[in-house]
C-alpha atoms as a PDB file:
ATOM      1  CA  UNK A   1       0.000   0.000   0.000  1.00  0.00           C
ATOM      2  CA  UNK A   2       1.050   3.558  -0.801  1.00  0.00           C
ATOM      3  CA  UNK A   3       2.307   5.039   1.985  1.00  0.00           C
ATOM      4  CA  UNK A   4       1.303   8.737   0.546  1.00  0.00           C
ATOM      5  CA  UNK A   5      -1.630  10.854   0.307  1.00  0.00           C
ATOM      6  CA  UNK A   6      -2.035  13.868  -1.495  1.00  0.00           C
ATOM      7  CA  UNK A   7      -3.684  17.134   0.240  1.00  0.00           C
ATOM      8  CA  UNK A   8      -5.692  19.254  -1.985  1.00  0.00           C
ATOM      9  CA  UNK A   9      -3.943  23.162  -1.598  1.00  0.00           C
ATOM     10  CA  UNK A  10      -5.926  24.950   1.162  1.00  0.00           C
ATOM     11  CA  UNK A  11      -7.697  21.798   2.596  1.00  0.00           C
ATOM     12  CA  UNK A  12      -7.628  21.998   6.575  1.00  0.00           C
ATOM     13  CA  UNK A  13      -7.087  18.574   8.508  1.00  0.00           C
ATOM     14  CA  UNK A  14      -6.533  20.331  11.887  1.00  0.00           C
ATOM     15  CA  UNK A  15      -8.734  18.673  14.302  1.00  0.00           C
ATOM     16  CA  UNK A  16      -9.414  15.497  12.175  1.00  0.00           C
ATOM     17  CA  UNK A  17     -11.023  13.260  14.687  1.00  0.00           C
ATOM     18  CA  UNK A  18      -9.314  10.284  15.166  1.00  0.00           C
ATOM     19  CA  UNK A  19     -12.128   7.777  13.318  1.00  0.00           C
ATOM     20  CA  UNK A  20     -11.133   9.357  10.218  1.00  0.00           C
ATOM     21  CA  UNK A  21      -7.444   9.015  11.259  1.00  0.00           C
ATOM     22  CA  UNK A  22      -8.155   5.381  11.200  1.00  0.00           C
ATOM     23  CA  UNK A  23     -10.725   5.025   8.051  1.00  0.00           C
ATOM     24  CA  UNK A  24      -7.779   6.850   5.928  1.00  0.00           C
ATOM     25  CA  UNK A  25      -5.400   3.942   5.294  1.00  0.00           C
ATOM     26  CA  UNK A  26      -8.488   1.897   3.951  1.00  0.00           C
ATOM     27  CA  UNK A  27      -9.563   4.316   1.582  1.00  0.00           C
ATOM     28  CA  UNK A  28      -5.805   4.685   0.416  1.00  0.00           C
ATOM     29  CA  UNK A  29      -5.342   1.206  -0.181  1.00  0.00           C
ATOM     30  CA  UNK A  30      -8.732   1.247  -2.179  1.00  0.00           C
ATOM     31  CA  UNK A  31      -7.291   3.628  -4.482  1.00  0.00           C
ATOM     32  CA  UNK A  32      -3.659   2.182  -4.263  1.00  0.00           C
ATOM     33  CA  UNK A  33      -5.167  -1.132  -5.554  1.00  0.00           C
ATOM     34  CA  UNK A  34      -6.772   0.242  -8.494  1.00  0.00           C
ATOM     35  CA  UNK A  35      -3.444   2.291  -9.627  1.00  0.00           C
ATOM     36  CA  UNK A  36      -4.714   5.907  -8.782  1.00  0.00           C
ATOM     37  CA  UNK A  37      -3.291   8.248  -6.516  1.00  0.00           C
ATOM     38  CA  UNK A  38      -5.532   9.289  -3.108  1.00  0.00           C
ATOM     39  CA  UNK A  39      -6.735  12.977  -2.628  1.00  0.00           C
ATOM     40  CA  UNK A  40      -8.102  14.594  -0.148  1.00  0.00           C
ATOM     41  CA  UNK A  41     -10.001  17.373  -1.539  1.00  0.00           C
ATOM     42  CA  UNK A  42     -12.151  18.477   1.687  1.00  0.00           C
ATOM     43  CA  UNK A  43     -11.649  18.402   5.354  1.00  0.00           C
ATOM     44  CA  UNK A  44     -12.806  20.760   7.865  1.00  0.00           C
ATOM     45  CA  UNK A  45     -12.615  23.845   5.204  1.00  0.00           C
ATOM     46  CA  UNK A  46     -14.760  24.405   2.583  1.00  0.00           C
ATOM     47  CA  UNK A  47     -18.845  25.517   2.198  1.00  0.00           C
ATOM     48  CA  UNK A  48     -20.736  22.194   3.015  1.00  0.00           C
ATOM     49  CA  UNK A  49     -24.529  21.629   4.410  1.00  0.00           C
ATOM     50  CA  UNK A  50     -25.240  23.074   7.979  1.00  0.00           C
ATOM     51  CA  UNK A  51     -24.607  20.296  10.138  1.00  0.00           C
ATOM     52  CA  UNK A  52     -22.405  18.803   8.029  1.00  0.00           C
ATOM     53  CA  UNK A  53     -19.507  16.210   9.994  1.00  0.00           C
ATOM     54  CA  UNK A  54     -16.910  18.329   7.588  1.00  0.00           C
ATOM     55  CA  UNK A  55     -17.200  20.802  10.471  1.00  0.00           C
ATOM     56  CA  UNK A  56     -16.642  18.767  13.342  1.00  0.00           C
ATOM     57  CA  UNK A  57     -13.795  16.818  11.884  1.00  0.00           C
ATOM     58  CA  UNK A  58     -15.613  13.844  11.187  1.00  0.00           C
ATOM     59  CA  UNK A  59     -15.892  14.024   6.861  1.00  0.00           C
ATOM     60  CA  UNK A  60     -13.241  13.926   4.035  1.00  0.00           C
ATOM     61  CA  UNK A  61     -13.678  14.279   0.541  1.00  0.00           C
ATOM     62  CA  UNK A  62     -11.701  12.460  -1.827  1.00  0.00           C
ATOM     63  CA  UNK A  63     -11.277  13.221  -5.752  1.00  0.00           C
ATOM     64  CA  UNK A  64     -12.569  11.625  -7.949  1.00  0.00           C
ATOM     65  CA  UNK A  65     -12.227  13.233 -11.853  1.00  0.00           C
ATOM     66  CA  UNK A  66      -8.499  11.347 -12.380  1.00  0.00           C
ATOM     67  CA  UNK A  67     -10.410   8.179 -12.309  1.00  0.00           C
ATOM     68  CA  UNK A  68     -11.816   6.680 -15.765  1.00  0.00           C
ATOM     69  CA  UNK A  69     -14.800   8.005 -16.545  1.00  0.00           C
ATOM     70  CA  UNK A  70     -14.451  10.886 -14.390  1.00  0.00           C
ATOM     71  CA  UNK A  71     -16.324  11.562 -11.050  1.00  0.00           C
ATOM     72  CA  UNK A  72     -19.511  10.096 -12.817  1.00  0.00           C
ATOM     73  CA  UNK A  73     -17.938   7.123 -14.222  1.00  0.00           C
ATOM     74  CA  UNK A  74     -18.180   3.599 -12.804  1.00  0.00           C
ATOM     75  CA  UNK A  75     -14.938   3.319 -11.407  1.00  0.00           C
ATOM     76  CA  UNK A  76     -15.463   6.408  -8.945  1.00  0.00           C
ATOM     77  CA  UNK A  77     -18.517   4.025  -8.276  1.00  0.00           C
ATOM     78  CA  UNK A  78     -16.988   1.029  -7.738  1.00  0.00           C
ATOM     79  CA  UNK A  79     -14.093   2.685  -5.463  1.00  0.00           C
ATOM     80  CA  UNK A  80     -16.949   3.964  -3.440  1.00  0.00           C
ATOM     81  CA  UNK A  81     -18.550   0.962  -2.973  1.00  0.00           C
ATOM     82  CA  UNK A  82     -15.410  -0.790  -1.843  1.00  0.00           C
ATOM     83  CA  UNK A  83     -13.990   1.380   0.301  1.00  0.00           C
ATOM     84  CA  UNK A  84     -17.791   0.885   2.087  1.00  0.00           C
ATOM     85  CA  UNK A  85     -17.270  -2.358   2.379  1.00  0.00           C
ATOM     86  CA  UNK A  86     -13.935  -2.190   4.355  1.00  0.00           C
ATOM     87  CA  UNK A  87     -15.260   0.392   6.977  1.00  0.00           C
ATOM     88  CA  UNK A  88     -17.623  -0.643   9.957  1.00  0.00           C
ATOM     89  CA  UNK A  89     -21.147   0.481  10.056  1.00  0.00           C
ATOM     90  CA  UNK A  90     -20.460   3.407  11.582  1.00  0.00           C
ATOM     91  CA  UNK A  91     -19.242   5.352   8.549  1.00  0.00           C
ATOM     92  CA  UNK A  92     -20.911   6.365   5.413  1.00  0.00           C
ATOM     93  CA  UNK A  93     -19.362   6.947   2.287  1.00  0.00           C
ATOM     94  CA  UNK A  94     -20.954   8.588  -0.422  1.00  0.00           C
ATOM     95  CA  UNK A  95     -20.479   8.685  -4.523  1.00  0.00           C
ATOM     96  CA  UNK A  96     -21.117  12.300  -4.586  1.00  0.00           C
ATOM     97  CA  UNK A  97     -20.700  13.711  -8.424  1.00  0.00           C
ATOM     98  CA  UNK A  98     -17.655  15.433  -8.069  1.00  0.00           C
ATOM     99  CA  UNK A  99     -16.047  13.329  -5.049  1.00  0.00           C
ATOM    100  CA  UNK A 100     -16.190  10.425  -2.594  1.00  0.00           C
ATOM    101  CA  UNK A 101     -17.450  11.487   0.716  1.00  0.00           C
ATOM    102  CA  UNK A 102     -16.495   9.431   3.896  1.00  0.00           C
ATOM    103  CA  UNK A 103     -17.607  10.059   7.250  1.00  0.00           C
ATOM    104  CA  UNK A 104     -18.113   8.744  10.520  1.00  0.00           C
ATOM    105  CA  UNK A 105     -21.660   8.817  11.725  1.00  0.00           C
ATOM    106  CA  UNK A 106     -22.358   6.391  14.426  1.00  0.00           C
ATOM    107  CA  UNK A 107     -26.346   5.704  14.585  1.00  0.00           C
END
């Protein structure tokens, strides 16, 4: 597995609660498996929904658009539904179209 991640210019990670700490090194070895780099493109910064977890350190986004078929494609699909299947219940991870959003949300 890769031990590298790229960080989008401007993204904030101060704060990052530690469940996303330890939900990173499955979504890097997601995209490390298929060939393509892993970028965080959202942490705590950015304009999200109120309430969002982005704000409380519980959300990244990851890119998506260097993947075939773009953000849209099936592969930014299929990394999404993978990388679900490797966290516990407790986190949701979305195919948004422009990004993969992961976050931890226990019920």
């Amino acid at each position: 597995m890769s031990d590298r991640v790229q960080i989008k210019d401007g993204v904030d990670l101060s704060g990052l609660h530690i469940s996303m700490i330890r939900a990173l090194p499955f979504v890097m070895e997601t995209f490390d498996r298929a060939g393509f780099e892993t970028i965080i493109t959202s942490g705590l910064d950015g304009q999200h929904s109120v309430g969002s977890l982005h704000y409380k350190g519980r959300a990244l986004d990851f890119r998506t658009r260097h993947l075939p078929g773009g953000s849209t494609g099936q592969a930014a699909k299929d990394m999404a539904h993978e990388i679900r299947s490797c966290l516990i219940d407790d986190y949701d991870v979305v195919h948004e179209s422009t990004h993969i959003h992961v976050e931890y949300d226990p019920k």
